[in-house]
Protein backbone atom coordinates (compact mmCIF):
# COMPACT_ATOMS: atom_id res chain seq x y z
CA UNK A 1 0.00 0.00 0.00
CA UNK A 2 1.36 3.22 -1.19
CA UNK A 3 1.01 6.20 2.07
CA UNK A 4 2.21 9.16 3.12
CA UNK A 5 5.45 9.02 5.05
CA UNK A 6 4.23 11.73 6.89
CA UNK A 7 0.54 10.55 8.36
CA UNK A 8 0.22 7.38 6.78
CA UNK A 9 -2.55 8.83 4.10
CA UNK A 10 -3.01 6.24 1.40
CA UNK A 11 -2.22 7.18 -1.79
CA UNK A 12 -4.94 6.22 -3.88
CA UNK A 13 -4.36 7.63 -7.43
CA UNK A 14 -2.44 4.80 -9.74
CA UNK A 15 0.47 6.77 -11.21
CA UNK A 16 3.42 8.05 -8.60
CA UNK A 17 3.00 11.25 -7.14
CA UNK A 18 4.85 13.65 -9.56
CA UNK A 19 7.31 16.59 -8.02
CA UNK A 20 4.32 19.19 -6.79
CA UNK A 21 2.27 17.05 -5.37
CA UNK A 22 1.09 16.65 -1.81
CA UNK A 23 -0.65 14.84 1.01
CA UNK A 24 -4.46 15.85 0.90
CA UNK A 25 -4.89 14.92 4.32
CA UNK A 26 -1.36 16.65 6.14
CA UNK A 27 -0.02 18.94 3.31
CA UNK A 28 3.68 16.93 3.03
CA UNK A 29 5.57 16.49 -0.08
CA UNK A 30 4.87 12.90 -1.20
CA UNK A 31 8.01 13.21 -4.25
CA UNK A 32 10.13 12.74 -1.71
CA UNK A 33 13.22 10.70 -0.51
CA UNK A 34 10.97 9.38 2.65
CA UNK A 35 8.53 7.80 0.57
CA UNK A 36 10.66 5.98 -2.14
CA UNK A 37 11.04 2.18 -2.32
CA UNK A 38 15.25 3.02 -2.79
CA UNK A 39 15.07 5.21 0.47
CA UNK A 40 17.38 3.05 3.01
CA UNK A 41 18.45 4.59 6.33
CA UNK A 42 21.11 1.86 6.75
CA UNK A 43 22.84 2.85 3.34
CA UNK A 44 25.51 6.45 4.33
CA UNK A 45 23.47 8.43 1.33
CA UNK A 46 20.54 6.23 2.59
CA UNK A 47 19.82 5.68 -0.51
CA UNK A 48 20.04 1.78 -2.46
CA UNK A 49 20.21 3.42 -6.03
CA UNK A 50 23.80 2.97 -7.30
CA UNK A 51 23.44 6.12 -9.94
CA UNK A 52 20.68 8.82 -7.85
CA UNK A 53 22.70 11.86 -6.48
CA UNK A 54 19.89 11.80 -3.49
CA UNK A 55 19.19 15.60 -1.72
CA UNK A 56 20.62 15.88 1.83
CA UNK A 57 16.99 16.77 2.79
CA UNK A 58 15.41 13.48 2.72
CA UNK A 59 11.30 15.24 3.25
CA UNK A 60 11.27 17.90 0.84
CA UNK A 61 10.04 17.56 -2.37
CA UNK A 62 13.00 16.22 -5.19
CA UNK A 63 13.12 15.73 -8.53
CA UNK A 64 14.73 12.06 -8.99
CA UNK A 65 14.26 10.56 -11.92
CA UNK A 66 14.37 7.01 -10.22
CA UNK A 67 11.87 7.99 -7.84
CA UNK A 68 8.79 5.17 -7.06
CA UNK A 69 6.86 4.99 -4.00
CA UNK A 70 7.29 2.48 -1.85
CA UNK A 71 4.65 0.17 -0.68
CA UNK A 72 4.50 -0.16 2.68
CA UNK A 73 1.92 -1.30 5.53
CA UNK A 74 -0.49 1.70 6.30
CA UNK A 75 1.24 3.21 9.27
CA UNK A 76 1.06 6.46 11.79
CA UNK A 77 3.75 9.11 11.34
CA UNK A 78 7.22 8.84 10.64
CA UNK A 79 10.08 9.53 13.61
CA UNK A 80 10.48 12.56 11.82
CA UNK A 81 7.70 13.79 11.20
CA UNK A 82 6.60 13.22 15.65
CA UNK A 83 9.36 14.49 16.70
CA UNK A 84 8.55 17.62 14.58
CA UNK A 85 4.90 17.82 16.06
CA UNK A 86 6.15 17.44 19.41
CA UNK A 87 8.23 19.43 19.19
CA UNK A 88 5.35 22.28 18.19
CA UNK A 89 3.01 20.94 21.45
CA UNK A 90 6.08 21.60 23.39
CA UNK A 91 6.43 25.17 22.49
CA UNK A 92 2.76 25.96 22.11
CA UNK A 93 2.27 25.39 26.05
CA UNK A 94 4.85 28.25 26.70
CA UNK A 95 2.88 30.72 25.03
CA UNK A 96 0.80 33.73 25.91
């Protein structure tokens, strides 16, 4: 099942989501490093494809040419992605 790195959203259209597009449901880039079947955060340029020059900012939209999304089990939100709305709780209690 093809989601969004970012919520889990399926992705229900049958092409791959081209460079522009985003997550109807949380607004993330969904051409990006975090939700292609090559993305590997074991590899050092976690990245399996022997020829992609992969960005150093693995959730912002890319243009890769080898990009396709990865099918994965319908899951919550990535590490990243928590620790980034955590991080937003954390600072909205502190203000006026």
């Amino acid at each position: 099942m093809k989601t969004c790195h970012a919520c889990g959203a399926v992705w229900e259209e049958k092409h791959d989501p081209g460079r522009n597009e985003v997550c109807l449901r949380c607004g993330a880039d969904l051409h990006c490093c975090l939700n292609c079947r090559m993305y590997d955060p074991m590899k050092a340029r976690q990245c399996s494809s022997a020829t992609a020059d992969p960005p150093t900012d693995k959730v912002a939209a890319n243009s890769c040419d080898e990009f396709e999304m990865a099918n994965r089990k319908a899951a919550g939100p990535s590490p990243d992605n928590r620790k980034k709305v955590l991080e937003e709780k954390w600072k909205g209690l502190f203000k006026d």
